[in-house]
PDB file of N, CA and C in Angstrom:
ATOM      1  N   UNK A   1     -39.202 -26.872  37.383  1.00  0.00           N
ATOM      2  CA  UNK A   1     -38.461 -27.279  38.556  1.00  0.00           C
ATOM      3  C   UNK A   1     -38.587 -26.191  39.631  1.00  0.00           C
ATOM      4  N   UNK A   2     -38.826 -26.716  40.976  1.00  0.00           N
ATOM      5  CA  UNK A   2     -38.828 -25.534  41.628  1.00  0.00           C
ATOM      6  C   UNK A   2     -37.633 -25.384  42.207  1.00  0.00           C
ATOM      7  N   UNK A   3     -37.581 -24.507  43.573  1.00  0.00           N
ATOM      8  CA  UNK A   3     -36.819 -23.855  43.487  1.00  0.00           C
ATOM      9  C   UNK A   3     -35.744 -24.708  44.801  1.00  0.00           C
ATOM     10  N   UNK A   4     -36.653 -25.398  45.644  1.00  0.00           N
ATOM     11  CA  UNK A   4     -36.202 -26.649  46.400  1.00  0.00           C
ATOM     12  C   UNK A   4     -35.320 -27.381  45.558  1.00  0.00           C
ATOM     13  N   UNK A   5     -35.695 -28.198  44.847  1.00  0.00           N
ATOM     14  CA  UNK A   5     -35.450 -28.853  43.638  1.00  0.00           C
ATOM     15  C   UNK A   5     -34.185 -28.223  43.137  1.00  0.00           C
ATOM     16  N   UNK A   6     -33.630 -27.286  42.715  1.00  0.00           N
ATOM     17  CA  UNK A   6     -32.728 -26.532  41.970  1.00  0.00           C
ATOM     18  C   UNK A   6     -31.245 -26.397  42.912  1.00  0.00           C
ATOM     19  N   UNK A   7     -31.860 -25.837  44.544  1.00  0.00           N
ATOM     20  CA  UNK A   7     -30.898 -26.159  45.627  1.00  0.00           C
ATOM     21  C   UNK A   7     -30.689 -27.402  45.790  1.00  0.00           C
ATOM     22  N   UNK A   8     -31.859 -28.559  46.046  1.00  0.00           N
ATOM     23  CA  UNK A   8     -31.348 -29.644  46.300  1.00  0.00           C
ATOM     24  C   UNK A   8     -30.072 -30.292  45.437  1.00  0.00           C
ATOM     25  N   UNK A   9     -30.345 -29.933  43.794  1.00  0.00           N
ATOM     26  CA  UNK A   9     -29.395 -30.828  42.706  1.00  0.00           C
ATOM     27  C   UNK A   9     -28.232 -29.875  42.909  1.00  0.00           C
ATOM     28  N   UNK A  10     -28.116 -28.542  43.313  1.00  0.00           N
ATOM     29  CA  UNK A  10     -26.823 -27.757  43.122  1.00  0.00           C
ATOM     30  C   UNK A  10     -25.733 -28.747  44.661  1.00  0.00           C
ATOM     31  N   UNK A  11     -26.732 -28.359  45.353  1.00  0.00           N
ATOM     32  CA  UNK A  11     -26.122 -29.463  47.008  1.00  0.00           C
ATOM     33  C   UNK A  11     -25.488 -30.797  46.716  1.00  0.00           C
ATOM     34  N   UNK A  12     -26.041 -31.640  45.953  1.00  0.00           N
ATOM     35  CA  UNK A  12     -25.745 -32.573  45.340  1.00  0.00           C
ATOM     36  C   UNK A  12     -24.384 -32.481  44.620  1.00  0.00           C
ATOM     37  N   UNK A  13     -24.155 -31.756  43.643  1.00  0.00           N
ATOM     38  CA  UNK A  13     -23.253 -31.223  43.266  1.00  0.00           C
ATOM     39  C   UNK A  13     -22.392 -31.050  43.547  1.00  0.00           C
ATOM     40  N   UNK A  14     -22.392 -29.935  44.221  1.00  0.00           N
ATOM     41  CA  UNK A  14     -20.701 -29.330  45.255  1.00  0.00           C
ATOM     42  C   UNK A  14     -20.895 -30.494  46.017  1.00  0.00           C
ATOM     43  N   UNK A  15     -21.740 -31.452  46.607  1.00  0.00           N
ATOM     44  CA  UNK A  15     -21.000 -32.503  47.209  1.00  0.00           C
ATOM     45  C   UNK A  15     -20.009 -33.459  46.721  1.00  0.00           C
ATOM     46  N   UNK A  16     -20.252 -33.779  45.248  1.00  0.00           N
ATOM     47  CA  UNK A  16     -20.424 -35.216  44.629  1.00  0.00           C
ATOM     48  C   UNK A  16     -18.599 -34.216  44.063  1.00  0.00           C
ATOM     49  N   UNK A  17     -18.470 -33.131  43.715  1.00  0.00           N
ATOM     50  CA  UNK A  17     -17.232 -32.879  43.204  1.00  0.00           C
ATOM     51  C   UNK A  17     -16.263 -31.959  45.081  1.00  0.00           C
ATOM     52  N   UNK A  18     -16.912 -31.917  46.192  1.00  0.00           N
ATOM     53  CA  UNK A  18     -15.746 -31.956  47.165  1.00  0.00           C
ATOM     54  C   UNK A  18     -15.404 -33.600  46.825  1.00  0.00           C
ATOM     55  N   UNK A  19     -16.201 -34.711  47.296  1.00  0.00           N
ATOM     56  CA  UNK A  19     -15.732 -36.102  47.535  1.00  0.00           C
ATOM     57  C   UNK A  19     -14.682 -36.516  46.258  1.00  0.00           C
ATOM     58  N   UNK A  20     -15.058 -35.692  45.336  1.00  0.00           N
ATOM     59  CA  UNK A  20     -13.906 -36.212  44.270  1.00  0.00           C
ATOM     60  C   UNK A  20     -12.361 -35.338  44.377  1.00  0.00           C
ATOM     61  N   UNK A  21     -12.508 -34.431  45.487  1.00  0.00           N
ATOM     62  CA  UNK A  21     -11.529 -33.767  45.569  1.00  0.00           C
ATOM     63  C   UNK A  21     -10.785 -34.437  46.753  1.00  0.00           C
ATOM     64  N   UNK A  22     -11.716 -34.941  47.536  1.00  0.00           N
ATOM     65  CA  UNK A  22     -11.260 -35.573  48.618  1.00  0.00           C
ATOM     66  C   UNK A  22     -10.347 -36.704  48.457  1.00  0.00           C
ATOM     67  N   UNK A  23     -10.853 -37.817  47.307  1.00  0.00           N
ATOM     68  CA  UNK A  23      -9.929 -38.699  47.013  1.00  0.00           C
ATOM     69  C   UNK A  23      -8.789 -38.531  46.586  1.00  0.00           C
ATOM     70  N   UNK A  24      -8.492 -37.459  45.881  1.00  0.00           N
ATOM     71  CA  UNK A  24      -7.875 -36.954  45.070  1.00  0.00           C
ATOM     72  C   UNK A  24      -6.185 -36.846  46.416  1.00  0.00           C
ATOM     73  N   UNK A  25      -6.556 -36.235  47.409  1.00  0.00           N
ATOM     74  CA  UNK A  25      -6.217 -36.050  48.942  1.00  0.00           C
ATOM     75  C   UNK A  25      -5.170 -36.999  49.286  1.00  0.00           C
ATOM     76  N   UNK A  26      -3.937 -36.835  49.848  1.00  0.00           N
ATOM     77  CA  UNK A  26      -3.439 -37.617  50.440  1.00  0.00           C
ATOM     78  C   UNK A  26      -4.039 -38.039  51.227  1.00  0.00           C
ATOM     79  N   UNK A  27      -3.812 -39.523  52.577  1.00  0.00           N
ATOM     80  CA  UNK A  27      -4.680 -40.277  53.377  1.00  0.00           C
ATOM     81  C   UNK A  27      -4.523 -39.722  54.448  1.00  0.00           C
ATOM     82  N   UNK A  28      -2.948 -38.820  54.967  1.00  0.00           N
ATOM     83  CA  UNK A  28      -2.429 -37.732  56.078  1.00  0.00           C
ATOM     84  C   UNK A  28      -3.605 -36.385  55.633  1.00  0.00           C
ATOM     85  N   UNK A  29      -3.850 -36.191  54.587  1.00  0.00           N
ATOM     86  CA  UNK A  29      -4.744 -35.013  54.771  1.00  0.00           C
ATOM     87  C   UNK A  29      -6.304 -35.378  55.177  1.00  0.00           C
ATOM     88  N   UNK A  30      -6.398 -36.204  54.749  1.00  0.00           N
ATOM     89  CA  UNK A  30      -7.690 -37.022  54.678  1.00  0.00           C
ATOM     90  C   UNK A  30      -8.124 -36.935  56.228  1.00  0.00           C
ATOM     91  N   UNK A  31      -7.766 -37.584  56.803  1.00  0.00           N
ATOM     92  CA  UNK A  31      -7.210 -38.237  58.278  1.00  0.00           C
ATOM     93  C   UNK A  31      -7.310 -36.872  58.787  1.00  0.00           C
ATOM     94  N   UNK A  32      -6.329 -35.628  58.435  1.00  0.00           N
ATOM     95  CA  UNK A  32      -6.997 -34.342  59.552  1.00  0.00           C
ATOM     96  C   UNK A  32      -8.415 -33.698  59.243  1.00  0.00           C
ATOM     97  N   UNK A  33      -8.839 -33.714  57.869  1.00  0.00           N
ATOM     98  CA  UNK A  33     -10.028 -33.519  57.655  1.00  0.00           C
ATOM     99  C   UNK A  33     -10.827 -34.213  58.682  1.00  0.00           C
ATOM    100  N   UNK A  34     -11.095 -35.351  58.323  1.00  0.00           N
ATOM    101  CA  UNK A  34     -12.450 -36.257  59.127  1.00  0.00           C
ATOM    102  C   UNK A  34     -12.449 -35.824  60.775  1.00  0.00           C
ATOM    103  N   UNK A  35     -10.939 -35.539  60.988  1.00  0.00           N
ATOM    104  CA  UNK A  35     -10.842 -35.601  62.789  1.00  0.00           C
ATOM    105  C   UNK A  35     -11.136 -33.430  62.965  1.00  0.00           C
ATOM    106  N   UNK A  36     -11.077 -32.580  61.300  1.00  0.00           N
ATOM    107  CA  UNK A  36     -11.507 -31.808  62.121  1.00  0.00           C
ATOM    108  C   UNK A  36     -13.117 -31.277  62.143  1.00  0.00           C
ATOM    109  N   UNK A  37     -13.570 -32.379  61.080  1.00  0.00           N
ATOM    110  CA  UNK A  37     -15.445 -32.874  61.165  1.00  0.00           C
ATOM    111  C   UNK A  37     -15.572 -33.113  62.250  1.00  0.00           C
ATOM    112  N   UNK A  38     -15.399 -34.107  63.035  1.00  0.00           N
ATOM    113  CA  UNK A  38     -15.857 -34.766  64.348  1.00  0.00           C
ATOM    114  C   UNK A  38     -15.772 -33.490  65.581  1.00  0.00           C
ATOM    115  N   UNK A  39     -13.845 -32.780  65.447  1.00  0.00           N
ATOM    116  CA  UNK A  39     -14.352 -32.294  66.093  1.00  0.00           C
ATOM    117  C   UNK A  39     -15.590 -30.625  66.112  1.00  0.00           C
ATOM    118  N   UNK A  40     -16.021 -30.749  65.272  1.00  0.00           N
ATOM    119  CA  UNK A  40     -16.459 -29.199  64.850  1.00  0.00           C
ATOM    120  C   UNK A  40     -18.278 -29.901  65.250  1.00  0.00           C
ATOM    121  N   UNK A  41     -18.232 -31.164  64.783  1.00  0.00           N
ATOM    122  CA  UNK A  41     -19.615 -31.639  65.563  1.00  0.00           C
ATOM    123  C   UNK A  41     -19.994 -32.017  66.810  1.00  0.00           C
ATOM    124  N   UNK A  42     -18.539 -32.033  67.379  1.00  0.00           N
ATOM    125  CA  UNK A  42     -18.604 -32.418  68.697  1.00  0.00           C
ATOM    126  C   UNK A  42     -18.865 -31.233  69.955  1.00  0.00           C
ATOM    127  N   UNK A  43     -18.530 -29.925  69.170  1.00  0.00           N
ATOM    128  CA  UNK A  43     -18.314 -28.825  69.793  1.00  0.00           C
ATOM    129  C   UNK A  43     -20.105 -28.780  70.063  1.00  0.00           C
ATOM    130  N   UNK A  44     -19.896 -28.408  71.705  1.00  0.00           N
ATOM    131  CA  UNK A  44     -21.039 -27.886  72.147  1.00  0.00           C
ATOM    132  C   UNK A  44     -21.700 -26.530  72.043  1.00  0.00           C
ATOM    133  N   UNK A  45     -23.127 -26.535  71.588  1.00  0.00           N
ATOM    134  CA  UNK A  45     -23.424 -25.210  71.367  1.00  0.00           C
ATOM    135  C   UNK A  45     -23.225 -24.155  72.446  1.00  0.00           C
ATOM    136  N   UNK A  46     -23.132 -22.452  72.263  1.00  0.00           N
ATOM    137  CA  UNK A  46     -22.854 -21.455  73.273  1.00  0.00           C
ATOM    138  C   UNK A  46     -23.971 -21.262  74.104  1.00  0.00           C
ATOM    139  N   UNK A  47     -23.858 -21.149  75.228  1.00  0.00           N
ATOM    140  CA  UNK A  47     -25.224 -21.136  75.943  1.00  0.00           C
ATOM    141  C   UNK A  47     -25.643 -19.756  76.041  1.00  0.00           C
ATOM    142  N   UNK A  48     -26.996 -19.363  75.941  1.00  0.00           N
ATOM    143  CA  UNK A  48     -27.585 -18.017  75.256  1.00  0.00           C
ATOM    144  C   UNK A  48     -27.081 -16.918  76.223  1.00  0.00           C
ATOM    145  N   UNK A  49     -27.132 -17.493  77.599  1.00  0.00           N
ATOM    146  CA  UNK A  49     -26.165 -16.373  78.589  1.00  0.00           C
ATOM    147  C   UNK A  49     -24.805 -16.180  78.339  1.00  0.00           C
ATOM    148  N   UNK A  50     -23.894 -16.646  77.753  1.00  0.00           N
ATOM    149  CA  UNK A  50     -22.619 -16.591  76.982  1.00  0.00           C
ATOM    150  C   UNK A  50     -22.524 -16.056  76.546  1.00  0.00           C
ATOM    151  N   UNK A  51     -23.595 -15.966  75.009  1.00  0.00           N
ATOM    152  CA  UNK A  51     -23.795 -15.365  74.022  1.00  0.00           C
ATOM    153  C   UNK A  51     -23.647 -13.584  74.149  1.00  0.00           C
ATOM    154  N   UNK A  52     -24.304 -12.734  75.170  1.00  0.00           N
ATOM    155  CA  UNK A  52     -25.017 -11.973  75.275  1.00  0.00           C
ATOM    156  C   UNK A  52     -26.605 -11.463  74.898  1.00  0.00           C
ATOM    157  N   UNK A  53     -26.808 -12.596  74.273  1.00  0.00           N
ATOM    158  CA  UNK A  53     -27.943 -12.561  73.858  1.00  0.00           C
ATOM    159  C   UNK A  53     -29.384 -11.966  74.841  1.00  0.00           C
ATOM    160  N   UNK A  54     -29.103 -12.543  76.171  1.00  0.00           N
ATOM    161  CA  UNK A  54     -30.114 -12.430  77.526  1.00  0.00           C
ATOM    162  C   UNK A  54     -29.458 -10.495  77.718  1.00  0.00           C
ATOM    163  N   UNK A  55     -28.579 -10.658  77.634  1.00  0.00           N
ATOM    164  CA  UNK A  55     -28.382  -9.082  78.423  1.00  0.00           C
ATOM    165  C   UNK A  55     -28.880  -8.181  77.618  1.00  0.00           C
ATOM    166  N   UNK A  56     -28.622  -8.538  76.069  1.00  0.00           N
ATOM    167  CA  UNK A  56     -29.018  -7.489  75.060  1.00  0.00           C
ATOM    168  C   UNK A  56     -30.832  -7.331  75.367  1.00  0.00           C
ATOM    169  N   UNK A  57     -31.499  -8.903  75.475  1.00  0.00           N
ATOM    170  CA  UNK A  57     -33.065  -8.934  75.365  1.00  0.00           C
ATOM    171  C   UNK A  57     -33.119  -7.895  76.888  1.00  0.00           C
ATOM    172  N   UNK A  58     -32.918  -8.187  77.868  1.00  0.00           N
ATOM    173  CA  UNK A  58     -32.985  -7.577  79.327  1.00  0.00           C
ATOM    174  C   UNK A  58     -33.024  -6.110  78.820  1.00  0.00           C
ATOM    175  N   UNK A  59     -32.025  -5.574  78.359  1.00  0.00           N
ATOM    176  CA  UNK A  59     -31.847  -4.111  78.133  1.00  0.00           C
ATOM    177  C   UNK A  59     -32.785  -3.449  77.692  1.00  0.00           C
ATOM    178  N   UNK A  60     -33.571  -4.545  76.512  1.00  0.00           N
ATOM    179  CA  UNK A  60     -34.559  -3.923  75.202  1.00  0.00           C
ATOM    180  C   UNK A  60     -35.200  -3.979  76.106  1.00  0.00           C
ATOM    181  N   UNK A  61     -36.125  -4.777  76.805  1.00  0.00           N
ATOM    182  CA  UNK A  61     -37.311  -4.685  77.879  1.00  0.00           C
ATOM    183  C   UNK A  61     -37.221  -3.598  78.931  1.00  0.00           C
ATOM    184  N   UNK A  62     -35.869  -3.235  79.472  1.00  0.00           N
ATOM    185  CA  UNK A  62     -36.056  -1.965  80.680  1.00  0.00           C
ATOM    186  C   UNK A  62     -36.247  -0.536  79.597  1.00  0.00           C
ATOM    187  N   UNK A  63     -35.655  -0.658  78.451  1.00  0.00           N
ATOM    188  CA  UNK A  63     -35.763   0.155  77.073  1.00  0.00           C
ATOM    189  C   UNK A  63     -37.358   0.255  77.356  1.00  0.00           C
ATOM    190  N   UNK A  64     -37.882  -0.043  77.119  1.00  0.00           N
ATOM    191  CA  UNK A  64     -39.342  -0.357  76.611  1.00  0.00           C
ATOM    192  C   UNK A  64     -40.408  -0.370  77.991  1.00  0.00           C
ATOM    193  N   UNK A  65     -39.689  -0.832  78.616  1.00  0.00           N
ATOM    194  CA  UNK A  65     -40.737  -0.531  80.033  1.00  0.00           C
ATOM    195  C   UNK A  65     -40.153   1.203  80.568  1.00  0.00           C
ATOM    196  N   UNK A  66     -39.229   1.627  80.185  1.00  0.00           N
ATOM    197  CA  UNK A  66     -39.209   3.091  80.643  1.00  0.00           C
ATOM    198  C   UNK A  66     -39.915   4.087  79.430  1.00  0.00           C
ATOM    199  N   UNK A  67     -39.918   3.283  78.341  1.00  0.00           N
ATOM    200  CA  UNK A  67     -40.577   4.286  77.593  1.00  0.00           C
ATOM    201  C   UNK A  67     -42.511   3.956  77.935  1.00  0.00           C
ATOM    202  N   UNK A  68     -42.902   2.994  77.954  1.00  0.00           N
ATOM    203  CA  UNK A  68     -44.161   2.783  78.323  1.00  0.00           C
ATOM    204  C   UNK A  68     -44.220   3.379  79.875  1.00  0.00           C
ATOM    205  N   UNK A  69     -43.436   3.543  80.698  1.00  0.00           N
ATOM    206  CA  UNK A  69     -43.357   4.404  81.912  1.00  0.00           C
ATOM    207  C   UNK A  69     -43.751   5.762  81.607  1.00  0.00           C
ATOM    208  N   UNK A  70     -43.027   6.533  81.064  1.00  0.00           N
ATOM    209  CA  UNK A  70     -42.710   7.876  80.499  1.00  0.00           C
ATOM    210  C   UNK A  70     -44.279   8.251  79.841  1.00  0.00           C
ATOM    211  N   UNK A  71     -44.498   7.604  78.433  1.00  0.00           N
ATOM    212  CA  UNK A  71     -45.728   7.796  77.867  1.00  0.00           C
ATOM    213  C   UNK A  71     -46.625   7.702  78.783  1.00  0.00           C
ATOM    214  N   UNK A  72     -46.852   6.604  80.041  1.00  0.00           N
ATOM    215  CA  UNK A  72     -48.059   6.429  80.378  1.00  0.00           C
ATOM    216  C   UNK A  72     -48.719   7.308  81.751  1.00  0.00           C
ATOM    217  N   UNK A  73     -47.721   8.174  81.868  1.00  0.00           N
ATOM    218  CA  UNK A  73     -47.853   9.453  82.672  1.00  0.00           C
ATOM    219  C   UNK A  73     -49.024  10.570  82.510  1.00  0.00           C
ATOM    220  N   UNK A  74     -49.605  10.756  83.236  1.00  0.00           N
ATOM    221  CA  UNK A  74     -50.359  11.937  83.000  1.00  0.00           C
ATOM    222  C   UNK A  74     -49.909  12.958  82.282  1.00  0.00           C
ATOM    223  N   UNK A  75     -50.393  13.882  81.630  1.00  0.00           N
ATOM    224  CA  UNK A  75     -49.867  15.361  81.929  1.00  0.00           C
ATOM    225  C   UNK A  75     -50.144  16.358  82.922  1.00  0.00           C
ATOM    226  N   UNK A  76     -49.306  17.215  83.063  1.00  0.00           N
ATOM    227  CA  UNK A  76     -49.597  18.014  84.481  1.00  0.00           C
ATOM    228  C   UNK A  76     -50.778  18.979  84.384  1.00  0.00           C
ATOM    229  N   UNK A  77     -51.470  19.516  85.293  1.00  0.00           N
ATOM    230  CA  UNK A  77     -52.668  19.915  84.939  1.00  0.00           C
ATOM    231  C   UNK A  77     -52.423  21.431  84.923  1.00  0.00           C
ATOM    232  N   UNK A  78     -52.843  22.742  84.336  1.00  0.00           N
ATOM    233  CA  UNK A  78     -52.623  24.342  84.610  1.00  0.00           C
ATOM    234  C   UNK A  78     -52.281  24.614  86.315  1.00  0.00           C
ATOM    235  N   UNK A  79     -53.088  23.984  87.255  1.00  0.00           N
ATOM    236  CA  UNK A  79     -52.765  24.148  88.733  1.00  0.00           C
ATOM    237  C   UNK A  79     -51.892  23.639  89.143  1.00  0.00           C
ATOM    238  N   UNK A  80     -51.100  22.684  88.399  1.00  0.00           N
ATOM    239  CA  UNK A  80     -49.795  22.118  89.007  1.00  0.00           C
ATOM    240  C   UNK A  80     -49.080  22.517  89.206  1.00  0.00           C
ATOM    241  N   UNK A  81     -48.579  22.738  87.344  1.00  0.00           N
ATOM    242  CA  UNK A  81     -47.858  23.781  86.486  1.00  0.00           C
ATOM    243  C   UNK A  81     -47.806  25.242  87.254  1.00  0.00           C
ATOM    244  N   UNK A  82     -48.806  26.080  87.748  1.00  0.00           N
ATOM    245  CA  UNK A  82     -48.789  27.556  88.221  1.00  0.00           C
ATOM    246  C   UNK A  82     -48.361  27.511  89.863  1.00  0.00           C
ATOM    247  N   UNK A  83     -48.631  26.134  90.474  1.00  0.00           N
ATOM    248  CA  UNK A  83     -47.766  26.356  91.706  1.00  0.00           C
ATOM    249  C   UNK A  83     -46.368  25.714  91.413  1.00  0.00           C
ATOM    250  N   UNK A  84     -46.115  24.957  90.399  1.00  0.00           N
ATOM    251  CA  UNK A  84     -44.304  25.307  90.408  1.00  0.00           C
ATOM    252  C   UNK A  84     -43.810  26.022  90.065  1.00  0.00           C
ATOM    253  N   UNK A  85     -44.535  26.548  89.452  1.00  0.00           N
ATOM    254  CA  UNK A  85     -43.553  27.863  89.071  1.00  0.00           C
ATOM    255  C   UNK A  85     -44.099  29.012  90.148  1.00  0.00           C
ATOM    256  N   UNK A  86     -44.680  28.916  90.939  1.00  0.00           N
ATOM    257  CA  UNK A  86     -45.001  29.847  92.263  1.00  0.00           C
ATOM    258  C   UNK A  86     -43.752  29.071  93.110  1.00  0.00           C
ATOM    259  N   UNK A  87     -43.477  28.211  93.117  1.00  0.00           N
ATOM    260  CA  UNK A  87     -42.740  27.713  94.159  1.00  0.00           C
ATOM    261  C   UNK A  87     -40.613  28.062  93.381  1.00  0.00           C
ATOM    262  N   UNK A  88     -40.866  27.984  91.942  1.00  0.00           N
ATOM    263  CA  UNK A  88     -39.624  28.225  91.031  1.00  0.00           C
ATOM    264  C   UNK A  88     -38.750  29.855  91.786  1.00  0.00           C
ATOM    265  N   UNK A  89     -40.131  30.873  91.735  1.00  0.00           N
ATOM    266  CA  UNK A  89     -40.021  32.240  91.752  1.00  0.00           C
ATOM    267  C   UNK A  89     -40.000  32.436  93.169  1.00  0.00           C
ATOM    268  N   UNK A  90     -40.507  31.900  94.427  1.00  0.00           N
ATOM    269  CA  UNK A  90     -40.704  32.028  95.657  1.00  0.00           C
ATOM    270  C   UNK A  90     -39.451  31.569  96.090  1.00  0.00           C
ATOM    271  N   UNK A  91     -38.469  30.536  95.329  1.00  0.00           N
ATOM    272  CA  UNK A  91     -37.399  30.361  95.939  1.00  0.00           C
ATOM    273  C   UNK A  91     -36.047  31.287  95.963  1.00  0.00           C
ATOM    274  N   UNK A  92     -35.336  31.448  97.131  1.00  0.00           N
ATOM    275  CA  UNK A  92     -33.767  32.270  97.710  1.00  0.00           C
ATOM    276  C   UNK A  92     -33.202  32.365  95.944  1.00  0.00           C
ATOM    277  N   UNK A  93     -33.119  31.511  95.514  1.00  0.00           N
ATOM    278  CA  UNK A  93     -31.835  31.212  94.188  1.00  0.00           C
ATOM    279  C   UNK A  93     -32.349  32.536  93.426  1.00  0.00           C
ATOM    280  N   UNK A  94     -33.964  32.633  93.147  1.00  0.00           N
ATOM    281  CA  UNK A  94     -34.566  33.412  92.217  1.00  0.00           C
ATOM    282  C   UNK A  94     -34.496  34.414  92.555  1.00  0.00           C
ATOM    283  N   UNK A  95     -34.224  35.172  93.897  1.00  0.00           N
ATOM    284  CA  UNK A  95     -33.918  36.497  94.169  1.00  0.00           C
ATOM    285  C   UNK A  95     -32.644  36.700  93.909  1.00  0.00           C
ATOM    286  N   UNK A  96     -31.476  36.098  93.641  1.00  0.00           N
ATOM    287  CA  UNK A  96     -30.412  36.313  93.107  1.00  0.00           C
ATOM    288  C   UNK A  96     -30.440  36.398  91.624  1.00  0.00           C
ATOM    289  N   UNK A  97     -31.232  36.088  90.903  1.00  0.00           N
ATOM    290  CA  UNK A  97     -31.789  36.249  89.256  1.00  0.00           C
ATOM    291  C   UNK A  97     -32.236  37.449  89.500  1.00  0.00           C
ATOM    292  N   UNK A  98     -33.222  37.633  90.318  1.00  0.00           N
ATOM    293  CA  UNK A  98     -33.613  39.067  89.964  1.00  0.00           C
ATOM    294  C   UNK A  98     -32.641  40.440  90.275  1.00  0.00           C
ATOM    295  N   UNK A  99     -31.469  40.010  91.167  1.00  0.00           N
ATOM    296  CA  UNK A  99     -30.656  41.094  91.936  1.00  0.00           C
ATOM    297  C   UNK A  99     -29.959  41.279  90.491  1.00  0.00           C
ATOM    298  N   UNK A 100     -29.128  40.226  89.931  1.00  0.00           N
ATOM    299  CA  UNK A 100     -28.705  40.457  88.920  1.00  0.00           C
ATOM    300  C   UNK A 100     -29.284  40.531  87.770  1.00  0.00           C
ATOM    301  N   UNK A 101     -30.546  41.461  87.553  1.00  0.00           N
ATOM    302  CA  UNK A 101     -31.555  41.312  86.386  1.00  0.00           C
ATOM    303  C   UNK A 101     -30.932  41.708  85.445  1.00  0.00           C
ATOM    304  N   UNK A 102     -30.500  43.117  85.976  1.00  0.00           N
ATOM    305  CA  UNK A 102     -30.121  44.444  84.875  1.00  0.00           C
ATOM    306  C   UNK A 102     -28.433  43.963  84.340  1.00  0.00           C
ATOM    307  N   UNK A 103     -27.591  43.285  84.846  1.00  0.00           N
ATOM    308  CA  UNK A 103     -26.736  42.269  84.045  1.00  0.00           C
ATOM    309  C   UNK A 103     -27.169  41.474  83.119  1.00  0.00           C
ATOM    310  N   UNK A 104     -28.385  40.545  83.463  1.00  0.00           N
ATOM    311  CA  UNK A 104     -28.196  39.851  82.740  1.00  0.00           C
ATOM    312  C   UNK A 104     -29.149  40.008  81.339  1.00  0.00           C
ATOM    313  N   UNK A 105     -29.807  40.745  81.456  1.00  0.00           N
ATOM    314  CA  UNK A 105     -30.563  42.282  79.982  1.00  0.00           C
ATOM    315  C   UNK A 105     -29.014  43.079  79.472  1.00  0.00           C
ATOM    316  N   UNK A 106     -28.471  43.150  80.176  1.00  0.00           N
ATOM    317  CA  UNK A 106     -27.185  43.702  79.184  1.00  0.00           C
ATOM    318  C   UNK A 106     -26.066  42.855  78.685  1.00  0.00           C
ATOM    319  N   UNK A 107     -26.414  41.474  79.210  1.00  0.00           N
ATOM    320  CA  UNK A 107     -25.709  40.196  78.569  1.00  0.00           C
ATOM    321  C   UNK A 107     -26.545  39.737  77.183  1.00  0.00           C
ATOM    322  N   UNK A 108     -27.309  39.616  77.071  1.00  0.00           N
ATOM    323  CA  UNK A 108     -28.376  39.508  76.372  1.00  0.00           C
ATOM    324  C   UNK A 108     -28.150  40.342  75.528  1.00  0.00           C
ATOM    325  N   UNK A 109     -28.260  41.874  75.752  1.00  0.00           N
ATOM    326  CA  UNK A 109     -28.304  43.016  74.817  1.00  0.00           C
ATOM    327  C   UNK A 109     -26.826  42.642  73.988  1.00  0.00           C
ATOM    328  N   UNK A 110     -26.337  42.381  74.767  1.00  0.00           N
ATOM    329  CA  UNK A 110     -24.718  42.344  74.502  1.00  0.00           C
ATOM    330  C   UNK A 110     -24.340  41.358  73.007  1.00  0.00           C
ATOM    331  N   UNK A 111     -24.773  39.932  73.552  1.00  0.00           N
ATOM    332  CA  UNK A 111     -24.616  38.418  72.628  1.00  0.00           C
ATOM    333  C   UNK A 111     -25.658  38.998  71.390  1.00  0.00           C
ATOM    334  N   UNK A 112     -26.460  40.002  71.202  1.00  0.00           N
ATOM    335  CA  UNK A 112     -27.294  40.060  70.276  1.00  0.00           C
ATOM    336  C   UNK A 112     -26.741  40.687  69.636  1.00  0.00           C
ATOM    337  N   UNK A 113     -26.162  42.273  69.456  1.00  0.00           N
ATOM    338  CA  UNK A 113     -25.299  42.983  69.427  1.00  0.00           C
ATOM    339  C   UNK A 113     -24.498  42.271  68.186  1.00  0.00           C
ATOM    340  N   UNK A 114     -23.522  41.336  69.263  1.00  0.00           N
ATOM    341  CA  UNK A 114     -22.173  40.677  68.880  1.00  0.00           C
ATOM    342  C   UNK A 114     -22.510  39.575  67.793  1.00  0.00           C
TER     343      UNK A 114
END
């Protein structure tokens, strides 16, 4: 027997002993059963924008188009690289790094120290 076959007769089954439970049923219980079948078939399915389903897919795709963004970048070349950092060291901010050099070698010395 396969394995179709094995579900189909078990289905069969739990059907053939609910309906015997059903009779079994007062006709007041009976009666809310059937009306709350109808309505549970009557209920319209959620529409996939409801769901969240669209916002979650939307997300995965900007996910995925920023990482195929990212990867599909060059790398920077040695001449790029040596004028930013000509331009890092040439800037106002970096002469204040260097004013405070000898602080910040004895901050250093210091956290190592400690």
């Amino acid at each position: 027997m396969t394995m179709e076959e094995n579900e189909k007769r078990f289905l069969d089954s739990v059907r053939q002993e609910l309906d015997k439970s059903l009779q079994q049923l007062g006709p007041d219980t009976r009666m809310r059963i059937n009306q709350a079948r109808r309505r549970a078939f009557e209920k319209q399915p959620t529409p996939l924008w409801q769901t969240g389903l669209v916002s979650s897919a939307a997300f995965a795709a900007a996910c995925v188009a920023l990482i195929v963004f990212t990867l599909a970048q060059p790398p920077a070349s040695d001449q790029e690289l040596i004028v930013q950092d000509l331009e890092l060291f040439s800037s106002l901010d970096s002469l204040e790094l260097y004013e405070d050099l000898e602080f910040y070698e004895w901050l250093e010395a210091y956290e190592q120290a400690g």
